[in-house]
PDB file of N, CA and C in Angstrom:
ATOM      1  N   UNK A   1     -24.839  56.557  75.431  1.00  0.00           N
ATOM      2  CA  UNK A   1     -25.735  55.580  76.002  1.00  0.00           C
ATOM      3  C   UNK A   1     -27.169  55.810  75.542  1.00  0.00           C
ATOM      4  N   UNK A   2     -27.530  57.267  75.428  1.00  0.00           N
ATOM      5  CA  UNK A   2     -28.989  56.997  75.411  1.00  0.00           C
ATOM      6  C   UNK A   2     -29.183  56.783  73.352  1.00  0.00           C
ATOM      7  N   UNK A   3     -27.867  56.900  72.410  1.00  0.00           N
ATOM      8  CA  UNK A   3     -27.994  56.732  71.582  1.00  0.00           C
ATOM      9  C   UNK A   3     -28.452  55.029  70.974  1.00  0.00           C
ATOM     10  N   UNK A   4     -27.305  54.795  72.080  1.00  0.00           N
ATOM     11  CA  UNK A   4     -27.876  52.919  72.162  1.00  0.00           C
ATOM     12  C   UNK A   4     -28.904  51.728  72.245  1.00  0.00           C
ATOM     13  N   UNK A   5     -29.880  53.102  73.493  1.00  0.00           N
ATOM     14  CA  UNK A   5     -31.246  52.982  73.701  1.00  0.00           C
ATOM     15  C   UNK A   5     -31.861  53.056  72.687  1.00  0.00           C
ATOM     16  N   UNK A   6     -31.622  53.960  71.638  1.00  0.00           N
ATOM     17  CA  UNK A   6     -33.221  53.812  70.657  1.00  0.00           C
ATOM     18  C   UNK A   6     -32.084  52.991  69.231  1.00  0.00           C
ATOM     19  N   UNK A   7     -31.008  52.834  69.311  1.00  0.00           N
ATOM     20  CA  UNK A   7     -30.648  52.134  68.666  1.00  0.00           C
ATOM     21  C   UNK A   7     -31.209  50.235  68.350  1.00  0.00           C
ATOM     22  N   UNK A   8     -30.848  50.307  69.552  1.00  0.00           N
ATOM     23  CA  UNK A   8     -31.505  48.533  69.267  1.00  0.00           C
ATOM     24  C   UNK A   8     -32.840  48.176  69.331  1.00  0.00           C
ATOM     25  N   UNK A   9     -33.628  49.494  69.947  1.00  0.00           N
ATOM     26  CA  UNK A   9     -35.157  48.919  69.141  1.00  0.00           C
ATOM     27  C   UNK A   9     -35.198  49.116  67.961  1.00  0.00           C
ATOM     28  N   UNK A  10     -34.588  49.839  67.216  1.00  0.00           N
ATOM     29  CA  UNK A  10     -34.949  49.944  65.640  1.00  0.00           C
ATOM     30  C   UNK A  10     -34.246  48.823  64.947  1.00  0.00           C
ATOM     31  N   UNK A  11     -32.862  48.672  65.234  1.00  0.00           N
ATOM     32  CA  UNK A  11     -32.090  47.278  64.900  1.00  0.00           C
ATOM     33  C   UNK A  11     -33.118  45.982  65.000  1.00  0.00           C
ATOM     34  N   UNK A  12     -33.623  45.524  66.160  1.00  0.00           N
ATOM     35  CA  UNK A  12     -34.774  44.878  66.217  1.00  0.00           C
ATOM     36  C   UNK A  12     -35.738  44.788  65.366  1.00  0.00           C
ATOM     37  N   UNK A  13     -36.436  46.142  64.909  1.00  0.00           N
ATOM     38  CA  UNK A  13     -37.396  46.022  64.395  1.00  0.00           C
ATOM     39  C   UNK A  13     -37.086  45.594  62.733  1.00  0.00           C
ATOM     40  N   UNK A  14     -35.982  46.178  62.355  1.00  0.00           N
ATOM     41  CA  UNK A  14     -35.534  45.791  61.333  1.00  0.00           C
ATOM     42  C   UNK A  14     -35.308  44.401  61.173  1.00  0.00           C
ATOM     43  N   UNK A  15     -34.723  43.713  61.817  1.00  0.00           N
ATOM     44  CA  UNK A  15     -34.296  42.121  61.976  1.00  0.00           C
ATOM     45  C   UNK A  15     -35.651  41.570  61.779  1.00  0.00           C
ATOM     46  N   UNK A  16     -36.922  41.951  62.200  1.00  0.00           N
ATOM     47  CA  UNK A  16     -37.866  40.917  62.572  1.00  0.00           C
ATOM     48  C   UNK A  16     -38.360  41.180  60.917  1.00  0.00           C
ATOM     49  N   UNK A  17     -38.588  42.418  60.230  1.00  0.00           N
ATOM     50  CA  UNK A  17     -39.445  42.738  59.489  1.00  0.00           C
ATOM     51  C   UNK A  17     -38.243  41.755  58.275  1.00  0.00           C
ATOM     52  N   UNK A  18     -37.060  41.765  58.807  1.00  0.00           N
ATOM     53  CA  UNK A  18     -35.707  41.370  57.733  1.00  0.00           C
ATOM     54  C   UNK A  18     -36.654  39.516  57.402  1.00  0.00           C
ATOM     55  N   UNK A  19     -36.847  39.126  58.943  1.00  0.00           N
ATOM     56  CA  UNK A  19     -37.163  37.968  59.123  1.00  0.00           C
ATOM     57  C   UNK A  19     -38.244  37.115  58.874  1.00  0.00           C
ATOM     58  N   UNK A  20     -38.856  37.961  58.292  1.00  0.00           N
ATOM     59  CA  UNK A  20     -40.533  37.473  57.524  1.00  0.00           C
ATOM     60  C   UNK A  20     -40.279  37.714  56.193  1.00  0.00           C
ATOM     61  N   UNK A  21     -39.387  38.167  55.625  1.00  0.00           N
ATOM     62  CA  UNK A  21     -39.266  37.479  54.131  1.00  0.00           C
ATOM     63  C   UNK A  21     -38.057  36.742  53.827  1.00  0.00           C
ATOM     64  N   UNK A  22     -37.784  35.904  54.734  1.00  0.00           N
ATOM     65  CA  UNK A  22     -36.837  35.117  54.907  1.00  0.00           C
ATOM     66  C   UNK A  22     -37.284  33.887  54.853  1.00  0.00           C
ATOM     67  N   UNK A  23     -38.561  33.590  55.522  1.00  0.00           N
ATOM     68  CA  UNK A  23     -39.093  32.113  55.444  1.00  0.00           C
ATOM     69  C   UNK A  23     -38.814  31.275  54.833  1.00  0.00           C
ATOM     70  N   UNK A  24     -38.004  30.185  54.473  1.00  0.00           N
ATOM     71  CA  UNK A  24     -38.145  29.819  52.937  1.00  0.00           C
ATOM     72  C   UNK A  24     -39.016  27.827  52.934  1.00  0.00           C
ATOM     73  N   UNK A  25     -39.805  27.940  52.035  1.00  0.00           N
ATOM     74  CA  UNK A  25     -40.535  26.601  52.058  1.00  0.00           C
ATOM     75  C   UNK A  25     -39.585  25.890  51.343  1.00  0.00           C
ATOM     76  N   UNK A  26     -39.500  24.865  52.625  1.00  0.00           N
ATOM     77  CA  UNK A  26     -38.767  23.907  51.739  1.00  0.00           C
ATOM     78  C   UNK A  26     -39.141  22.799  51.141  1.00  0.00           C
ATOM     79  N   UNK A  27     -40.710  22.838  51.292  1.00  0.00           N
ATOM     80  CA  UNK A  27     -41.680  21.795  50.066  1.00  0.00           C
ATOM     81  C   UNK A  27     -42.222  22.662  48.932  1.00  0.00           C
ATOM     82  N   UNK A  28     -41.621  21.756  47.563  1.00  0.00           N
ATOM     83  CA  UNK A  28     -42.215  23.065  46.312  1.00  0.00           C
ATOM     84  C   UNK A  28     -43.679  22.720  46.240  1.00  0.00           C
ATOM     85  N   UNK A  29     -43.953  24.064  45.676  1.00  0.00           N
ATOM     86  CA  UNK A  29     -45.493  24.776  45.237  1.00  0.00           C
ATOM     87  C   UNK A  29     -46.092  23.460  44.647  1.00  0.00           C
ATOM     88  N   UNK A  30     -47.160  22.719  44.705  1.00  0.00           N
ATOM     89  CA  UNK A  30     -47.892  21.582  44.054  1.00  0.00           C
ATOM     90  C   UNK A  30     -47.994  22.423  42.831  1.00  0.00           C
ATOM     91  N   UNK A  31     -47.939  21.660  41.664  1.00  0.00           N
ATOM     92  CA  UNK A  31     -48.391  21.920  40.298  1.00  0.00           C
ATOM     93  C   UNK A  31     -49.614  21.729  40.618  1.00  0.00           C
ATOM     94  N   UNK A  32     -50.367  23.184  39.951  1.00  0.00           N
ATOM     95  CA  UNK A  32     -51.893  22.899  39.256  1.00  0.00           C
ATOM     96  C   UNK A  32     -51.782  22.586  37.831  1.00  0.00           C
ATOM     97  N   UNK A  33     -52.702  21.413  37.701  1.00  0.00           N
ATOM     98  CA  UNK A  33     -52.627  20.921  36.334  1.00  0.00           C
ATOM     99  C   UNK A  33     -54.459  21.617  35.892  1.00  0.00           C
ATOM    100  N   UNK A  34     -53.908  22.190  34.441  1.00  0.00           N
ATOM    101  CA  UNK A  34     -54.948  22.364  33.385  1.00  0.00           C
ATOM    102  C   UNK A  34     -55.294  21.901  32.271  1.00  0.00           C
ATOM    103  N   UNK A  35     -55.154  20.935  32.970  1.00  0.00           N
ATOM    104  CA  UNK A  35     -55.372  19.613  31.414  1.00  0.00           C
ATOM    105  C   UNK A  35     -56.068  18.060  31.778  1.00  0.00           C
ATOM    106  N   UNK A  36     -56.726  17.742  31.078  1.00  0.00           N
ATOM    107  CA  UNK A  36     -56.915  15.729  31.573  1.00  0.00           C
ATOM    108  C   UNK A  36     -56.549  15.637  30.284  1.00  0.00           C
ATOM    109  N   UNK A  37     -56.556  14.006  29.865  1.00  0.00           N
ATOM    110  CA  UNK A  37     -55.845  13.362  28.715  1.00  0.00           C
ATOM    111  C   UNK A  37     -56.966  12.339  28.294  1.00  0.00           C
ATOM    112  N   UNK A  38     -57.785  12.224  27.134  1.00  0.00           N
ATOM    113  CA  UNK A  38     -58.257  11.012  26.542  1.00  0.00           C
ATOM    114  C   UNK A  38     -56.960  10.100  26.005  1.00  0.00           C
ATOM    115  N   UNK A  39     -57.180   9.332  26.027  1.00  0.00           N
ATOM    116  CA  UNK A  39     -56.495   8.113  25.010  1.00  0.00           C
ATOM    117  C   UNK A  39     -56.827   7.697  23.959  1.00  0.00           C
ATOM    118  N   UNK A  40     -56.317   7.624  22.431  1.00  0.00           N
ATOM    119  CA  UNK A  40     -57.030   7.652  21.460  1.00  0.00           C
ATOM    120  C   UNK A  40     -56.248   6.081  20.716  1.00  0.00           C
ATOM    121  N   UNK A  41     -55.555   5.350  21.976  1.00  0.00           N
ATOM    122  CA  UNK A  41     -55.141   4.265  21.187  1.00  0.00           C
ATOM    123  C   UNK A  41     -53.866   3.977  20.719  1.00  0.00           C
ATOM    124  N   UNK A  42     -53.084   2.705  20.707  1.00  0.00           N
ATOM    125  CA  UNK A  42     -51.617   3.058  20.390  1.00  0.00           C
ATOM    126  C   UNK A  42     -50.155   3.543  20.796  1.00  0.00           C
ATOM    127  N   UNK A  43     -50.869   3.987  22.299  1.00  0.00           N
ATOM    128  CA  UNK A  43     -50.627   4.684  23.097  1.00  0.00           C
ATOM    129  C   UNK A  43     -50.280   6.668  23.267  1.00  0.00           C
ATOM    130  N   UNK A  44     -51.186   6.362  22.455  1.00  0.00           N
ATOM    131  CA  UNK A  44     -51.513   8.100  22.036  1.00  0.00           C
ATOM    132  C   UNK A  44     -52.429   8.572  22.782  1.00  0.00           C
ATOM    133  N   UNK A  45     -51.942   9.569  23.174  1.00  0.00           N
ATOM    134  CA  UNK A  45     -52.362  10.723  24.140  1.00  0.00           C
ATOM    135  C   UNK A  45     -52.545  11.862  23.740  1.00  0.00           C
ATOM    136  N   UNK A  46     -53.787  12.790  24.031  1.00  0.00           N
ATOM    137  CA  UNK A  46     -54.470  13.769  23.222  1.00  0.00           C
ATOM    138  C   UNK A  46     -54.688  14.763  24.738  1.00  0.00           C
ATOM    139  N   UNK A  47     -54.149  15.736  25.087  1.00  0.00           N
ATOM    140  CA  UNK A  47     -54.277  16.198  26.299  1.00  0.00           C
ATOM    141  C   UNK A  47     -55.743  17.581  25.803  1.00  0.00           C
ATOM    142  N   UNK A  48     -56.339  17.185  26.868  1.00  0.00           N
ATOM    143  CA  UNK A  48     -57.750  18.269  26.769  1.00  0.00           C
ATOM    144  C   UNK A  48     -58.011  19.139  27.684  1.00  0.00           C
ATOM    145  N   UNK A  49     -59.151  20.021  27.922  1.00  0.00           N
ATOM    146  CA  UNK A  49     -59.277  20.796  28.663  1.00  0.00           C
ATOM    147  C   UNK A  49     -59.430  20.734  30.213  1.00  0.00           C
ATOM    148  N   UNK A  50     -58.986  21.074  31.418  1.00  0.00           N
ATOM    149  CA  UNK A  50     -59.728  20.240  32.867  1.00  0.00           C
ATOM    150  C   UNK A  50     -60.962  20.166  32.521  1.00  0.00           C
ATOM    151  N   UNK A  51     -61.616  18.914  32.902  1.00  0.00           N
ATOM    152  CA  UNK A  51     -63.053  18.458  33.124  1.00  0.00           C
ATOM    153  C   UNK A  51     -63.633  18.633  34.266  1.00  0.00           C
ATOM    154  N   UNK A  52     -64.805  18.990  34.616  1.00  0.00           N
ATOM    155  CA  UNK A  52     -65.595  19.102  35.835  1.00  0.00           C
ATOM    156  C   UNK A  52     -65.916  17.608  36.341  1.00  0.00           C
ATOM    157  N   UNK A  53     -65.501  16.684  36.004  1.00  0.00           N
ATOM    158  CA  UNK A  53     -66.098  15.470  36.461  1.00  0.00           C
ATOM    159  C   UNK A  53     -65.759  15.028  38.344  1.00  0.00           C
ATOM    160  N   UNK A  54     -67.047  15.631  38.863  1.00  0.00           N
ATOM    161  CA  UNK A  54     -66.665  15.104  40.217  1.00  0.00           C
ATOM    162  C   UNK A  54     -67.791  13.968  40.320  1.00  0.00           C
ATOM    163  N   UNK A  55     -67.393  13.206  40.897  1.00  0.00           N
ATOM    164  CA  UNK A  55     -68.706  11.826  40.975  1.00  0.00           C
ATOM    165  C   UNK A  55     -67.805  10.662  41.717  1.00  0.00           C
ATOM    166  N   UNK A  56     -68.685   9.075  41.498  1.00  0.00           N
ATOM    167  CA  UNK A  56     -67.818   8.200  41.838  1.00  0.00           C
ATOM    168  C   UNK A  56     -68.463   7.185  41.102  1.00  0.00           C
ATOM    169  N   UNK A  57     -69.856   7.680  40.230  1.00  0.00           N
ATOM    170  CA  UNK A  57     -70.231   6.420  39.637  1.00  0.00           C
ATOM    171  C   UNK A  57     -69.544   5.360  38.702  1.00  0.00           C
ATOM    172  N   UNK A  58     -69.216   6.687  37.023  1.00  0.00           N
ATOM    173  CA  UNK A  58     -69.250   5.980  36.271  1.00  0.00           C
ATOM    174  C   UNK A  58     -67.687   6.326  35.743  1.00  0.00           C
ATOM    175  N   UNK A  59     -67.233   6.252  34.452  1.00  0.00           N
ATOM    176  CA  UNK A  59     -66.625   7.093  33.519  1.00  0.00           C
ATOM    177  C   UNK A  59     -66.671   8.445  33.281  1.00  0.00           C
ATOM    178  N   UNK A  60     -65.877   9.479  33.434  1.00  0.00           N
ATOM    179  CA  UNK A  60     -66.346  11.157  32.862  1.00  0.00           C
ATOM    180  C   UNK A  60     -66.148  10.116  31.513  1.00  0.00           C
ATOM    181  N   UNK A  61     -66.418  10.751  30.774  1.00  0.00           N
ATOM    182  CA  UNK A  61     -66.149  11.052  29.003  1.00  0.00           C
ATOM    183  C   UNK A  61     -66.577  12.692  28.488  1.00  0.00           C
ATOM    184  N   UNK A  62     -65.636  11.974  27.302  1.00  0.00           N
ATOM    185  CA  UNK A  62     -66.013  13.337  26.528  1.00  0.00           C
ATOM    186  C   UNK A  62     -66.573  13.210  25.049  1.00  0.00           C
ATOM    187  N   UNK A  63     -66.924  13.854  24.479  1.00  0.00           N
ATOM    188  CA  UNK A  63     -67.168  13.408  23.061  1.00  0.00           C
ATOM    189  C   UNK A  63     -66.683  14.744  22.106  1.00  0.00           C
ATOM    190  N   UNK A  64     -66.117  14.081  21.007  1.00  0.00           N
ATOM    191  CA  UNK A  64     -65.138  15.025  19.917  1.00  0.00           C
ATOM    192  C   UNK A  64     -65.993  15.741  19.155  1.00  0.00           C
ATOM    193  N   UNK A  65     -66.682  16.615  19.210  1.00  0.00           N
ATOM    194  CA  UNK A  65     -67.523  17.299  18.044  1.00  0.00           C
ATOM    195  C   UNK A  65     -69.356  16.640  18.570  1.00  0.00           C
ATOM    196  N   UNK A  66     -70.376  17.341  17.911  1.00  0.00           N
ATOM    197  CA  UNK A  66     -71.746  16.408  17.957  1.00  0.00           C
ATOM    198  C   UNK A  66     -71.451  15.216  17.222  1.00  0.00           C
ATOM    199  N   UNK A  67     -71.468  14.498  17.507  1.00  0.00           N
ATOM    200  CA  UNK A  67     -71.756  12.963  17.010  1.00  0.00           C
ATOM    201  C   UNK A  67     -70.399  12.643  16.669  1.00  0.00           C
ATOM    202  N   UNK A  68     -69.002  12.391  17.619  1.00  0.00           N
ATOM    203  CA  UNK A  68     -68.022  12.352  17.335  1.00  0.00           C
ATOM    204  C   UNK A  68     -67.519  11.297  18.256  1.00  0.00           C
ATOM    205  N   UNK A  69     -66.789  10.489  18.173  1.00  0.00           N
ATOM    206  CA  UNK A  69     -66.114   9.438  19.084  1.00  0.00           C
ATOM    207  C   UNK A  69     -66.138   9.976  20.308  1.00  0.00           C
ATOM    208  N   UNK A  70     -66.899   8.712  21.560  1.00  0.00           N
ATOM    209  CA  UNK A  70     -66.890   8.953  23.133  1.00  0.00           C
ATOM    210  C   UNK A  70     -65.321   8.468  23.495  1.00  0.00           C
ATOM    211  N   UNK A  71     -64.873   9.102  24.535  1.00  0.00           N
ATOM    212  CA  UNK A  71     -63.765   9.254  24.941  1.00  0.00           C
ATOM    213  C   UNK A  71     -63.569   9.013  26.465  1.00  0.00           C
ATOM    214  N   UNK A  72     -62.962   8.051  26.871  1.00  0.00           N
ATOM    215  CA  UNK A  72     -62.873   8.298  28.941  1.00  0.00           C
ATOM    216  C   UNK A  72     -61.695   9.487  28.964  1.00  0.00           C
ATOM    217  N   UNK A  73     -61.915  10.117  30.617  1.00  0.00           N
ATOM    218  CA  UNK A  73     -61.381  10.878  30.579  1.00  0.00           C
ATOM    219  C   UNK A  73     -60.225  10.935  31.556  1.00  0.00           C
ATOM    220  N   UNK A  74     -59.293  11.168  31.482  1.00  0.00           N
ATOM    221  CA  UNK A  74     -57.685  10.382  32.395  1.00  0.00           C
ATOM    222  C   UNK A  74     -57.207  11.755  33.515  1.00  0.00           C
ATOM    223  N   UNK A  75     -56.696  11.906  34.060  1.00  0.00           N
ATOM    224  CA  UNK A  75     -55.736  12.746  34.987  1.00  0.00           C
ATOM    225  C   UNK A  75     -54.606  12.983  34.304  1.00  0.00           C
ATOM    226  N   UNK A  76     -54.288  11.690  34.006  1.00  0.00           N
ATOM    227  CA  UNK A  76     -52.478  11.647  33.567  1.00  0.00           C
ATOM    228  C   UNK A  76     -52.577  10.476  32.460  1.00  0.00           C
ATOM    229  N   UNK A  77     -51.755  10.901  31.853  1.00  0.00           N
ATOM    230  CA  UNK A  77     -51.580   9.965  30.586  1.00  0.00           C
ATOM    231  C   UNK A  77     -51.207   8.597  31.150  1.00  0.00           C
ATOM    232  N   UNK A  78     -52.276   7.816  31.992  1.00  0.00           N
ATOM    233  CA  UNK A  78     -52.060   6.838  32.397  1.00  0.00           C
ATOM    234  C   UNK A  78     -53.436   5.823  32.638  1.00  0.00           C
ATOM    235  N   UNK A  79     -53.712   4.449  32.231  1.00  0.00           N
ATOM    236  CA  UNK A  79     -54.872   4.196  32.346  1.00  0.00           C
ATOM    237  C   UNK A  79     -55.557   4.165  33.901  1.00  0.00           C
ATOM    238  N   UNK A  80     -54.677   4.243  34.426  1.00  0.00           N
ATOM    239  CA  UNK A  80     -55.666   3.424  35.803  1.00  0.00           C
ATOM    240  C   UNK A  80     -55.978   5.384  36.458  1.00  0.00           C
ATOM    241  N   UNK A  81     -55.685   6.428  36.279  1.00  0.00           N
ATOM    242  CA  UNK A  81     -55.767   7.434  36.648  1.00  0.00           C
ATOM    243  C   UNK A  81     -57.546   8.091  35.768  1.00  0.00           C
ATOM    244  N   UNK A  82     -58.387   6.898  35.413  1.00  0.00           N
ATOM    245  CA  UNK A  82     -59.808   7.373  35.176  1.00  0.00           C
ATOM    246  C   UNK A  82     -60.442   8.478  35.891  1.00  0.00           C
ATOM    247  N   UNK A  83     -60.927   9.370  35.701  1.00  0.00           N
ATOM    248  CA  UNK A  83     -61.989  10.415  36.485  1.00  0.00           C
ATOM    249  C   UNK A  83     -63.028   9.585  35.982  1.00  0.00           C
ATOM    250  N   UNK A  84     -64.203  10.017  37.092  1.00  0.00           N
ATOM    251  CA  UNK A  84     -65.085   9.604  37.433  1.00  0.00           C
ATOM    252  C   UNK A  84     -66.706  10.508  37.525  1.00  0.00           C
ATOM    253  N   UNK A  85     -67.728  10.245  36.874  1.00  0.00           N
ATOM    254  CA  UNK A  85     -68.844  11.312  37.067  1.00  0.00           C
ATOM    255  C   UNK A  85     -70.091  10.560  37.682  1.00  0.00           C
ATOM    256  N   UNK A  86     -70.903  11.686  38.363  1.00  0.00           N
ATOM    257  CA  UNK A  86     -72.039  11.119  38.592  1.00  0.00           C
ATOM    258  C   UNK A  86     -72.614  10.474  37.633  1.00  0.00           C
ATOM    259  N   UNK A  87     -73.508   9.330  37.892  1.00  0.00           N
ATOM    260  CA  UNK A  87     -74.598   8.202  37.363  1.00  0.00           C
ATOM    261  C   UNK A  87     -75.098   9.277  36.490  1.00  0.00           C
ATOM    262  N   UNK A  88     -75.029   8.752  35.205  1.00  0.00           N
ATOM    263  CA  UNK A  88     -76.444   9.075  34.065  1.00  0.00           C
ATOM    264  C   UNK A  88     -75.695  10.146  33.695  1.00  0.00           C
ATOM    265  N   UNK A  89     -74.553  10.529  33.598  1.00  0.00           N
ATOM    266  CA  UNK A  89     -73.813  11.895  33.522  1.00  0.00           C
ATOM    267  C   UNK A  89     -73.787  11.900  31.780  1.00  0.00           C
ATOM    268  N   UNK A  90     -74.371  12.669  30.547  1.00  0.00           N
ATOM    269  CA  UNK A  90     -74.058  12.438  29.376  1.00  0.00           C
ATOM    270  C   UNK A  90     -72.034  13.181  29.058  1.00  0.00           C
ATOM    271  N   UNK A  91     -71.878  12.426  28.111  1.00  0.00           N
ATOM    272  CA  UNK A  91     -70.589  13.078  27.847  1.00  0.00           C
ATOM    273  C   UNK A  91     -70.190  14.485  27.486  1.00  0.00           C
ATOM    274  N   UNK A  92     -69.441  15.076  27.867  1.00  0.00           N
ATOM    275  CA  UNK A  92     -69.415  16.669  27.422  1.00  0.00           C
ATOM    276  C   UNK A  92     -68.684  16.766  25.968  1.00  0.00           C
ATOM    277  N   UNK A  93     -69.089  17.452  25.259  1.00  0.00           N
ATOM    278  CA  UNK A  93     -68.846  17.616  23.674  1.00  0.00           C
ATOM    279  C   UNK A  93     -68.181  18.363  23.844  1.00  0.00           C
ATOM    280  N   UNK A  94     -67.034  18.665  23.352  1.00  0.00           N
ATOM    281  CA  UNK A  94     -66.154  19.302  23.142  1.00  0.00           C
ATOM    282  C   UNK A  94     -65.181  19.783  21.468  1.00  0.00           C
ATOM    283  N   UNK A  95     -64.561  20.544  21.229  1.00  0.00           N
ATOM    284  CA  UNK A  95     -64.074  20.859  19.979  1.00  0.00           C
ATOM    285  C   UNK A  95     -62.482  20.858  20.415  1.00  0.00           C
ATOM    286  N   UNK A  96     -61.810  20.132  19.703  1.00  0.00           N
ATOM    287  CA  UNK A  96     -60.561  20.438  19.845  1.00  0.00           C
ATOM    288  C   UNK A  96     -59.484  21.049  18.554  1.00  0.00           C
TER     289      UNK A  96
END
């Protein structure tokens, strides 16, 4: 009997500690995406670096090299998924 006694607090303690890595989520992990997409036409898609564009004015863009074609800048290879930058925002130059 008194073996029983310290038996099932440890049984217990085991079960609970068993029971916290048991959890299981049953909604998967959101993808972080590291990429936006210009469109270069044709329906060609050129995937680029994440952009900082937080705003609501205008267009983010980007531009290909100094003095290189301006570019809007997408989420998803899809048109209506535009990012957006603050007013007067110049385009970020980039090298790909």
């Amino acid at each position: 009997m008194k073996q029983l006694k310290m038996i099932l607090p440890m049984m217990a303690i085991i079960f609970a500690i068993g029971l916290t890595f048991a959890n299981v989520n049953s909604e998967p992990m959101p993808e972080v995406q590291t990429s936006d997409f210009i469109y270069l036409g044709n329906d060609n898609w050129q995937p680029i670096p994440e952009q900082g564009c937080e705003g609501t004015a205008e267009n983010c863009q980007v531009q290909i090299g100094a003095g290189g074609p301006v570019y809007d800048v997408y989420d998803e290879m899809d048109l209506s998924t535009v990012k957006l930058s603050p007013p007067g925002q110049d385009p970020t130059v980039i090298n790909l």
